[in-house]
C-alpha atoms as a PDB file:
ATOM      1  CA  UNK A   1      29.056  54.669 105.318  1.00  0.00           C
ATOM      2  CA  UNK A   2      32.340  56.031 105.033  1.00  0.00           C
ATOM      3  CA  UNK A   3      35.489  53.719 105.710  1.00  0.00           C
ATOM      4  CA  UNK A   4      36.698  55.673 108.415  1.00  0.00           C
ATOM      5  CA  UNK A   5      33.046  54.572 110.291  1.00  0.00           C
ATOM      6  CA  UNK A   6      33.379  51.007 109.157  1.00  0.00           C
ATOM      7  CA  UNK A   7      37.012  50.948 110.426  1.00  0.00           C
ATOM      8  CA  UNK A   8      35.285  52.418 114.250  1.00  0.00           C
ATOM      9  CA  UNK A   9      32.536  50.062 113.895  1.00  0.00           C
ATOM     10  CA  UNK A  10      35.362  46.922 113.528  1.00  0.00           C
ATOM     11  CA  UNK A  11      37.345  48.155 116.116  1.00  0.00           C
ATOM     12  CA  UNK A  12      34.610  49.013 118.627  1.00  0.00           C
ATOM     13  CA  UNK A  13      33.037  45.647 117.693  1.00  0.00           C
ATOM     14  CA  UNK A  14      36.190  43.339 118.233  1.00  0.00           C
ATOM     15  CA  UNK A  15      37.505  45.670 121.501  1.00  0.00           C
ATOM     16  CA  UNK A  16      33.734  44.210 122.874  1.00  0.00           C
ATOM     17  CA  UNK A  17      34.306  40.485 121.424  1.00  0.00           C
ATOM     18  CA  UNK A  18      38.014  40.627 123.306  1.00  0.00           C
ATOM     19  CA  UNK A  19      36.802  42.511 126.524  1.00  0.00           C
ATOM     20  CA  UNK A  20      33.768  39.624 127.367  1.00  0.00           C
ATOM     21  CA  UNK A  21      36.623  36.794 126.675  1.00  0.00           C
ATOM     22  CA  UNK A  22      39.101  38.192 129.160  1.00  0.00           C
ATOM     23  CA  UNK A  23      36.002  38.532 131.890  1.00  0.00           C
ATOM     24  CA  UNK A  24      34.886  35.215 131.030  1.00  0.00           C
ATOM     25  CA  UNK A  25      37.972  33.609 131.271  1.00  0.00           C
ATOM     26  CA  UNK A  26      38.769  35.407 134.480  1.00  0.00           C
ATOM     27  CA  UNK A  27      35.225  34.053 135.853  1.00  0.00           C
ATOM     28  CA  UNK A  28      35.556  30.578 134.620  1.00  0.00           C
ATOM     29  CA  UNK A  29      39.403  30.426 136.385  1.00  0.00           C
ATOM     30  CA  UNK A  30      41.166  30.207 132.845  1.00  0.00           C
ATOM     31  CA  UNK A  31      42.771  33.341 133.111  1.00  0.00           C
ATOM     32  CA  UNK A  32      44.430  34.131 136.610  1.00  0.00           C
ATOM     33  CA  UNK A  33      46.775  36.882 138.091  1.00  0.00           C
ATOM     34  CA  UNK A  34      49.579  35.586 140.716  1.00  0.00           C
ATOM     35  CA  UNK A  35      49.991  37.533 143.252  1.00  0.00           C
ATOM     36  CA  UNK A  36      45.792  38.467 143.493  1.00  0.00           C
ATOM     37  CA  UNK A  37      43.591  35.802 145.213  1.00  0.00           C
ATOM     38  CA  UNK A  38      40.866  33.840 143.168  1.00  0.00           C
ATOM     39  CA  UNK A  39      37.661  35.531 144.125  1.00  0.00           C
ATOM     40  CA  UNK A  40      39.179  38.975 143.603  1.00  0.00           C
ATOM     41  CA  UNK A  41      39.502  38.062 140.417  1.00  0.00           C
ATOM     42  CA  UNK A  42      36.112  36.680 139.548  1.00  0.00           C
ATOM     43  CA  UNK A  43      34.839  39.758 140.721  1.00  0.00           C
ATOM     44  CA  UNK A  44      37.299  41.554 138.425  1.00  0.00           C
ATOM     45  CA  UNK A  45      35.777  38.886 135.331  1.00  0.00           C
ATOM     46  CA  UNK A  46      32.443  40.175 136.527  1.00  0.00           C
ATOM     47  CA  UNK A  47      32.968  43.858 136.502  1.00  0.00           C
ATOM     48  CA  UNK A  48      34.521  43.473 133.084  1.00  0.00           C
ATOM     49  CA  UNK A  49      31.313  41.871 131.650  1.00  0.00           C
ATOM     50  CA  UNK A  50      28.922  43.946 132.855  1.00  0.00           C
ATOM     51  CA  UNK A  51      30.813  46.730 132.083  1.00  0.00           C
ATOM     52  CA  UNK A  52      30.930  46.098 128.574  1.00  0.00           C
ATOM     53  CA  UNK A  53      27.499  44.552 128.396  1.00  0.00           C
ATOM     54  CA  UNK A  54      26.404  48.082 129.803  1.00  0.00           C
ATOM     55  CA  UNK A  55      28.607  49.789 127.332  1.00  0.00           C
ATOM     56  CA  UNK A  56      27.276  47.796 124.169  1.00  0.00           C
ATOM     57  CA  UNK A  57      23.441  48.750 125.702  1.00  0.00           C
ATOM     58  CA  UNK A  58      24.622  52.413 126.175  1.00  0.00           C
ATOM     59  CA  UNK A  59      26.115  52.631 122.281  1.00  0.00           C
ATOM     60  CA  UNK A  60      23.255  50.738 120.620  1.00  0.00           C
ATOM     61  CA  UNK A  61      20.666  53.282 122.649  1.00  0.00           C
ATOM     62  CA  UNK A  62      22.766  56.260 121.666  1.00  0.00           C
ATOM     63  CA  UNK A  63      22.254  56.227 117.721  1.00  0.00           C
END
């Protein structure tokens, strides 16, 4: 594996590790937006999971 790959492989892995904190915080009401009303936002925390959850499945199916 070339260093280039392991530096994709990092980055992929820790944009994933970041991306399902932000939706879980935004489910669990830690993280919050002003102006946007609560349950807009847990659907926003939702969307953000599964999209990555879907993206991880998609990635790991792909090699």
């Amino acid at each position: 594996m070339s260093n280039n790959n392991l530096v994709r492989i990092l980055t992929w892995t820790v944009g994933a590790i970041v991306s399902l904190a932000v939706g879980s915080g935004m489910v669990d009401g830690t993280l919050s937006i002003p102006t946007i009303p609560t349950t807009v936002t847990i659907v926003s925390g939702w969307t953000v999971i599964i999209g990555t959850i879907t993206s991880l499945i998609l990635a790991i199916f792909k090699k």
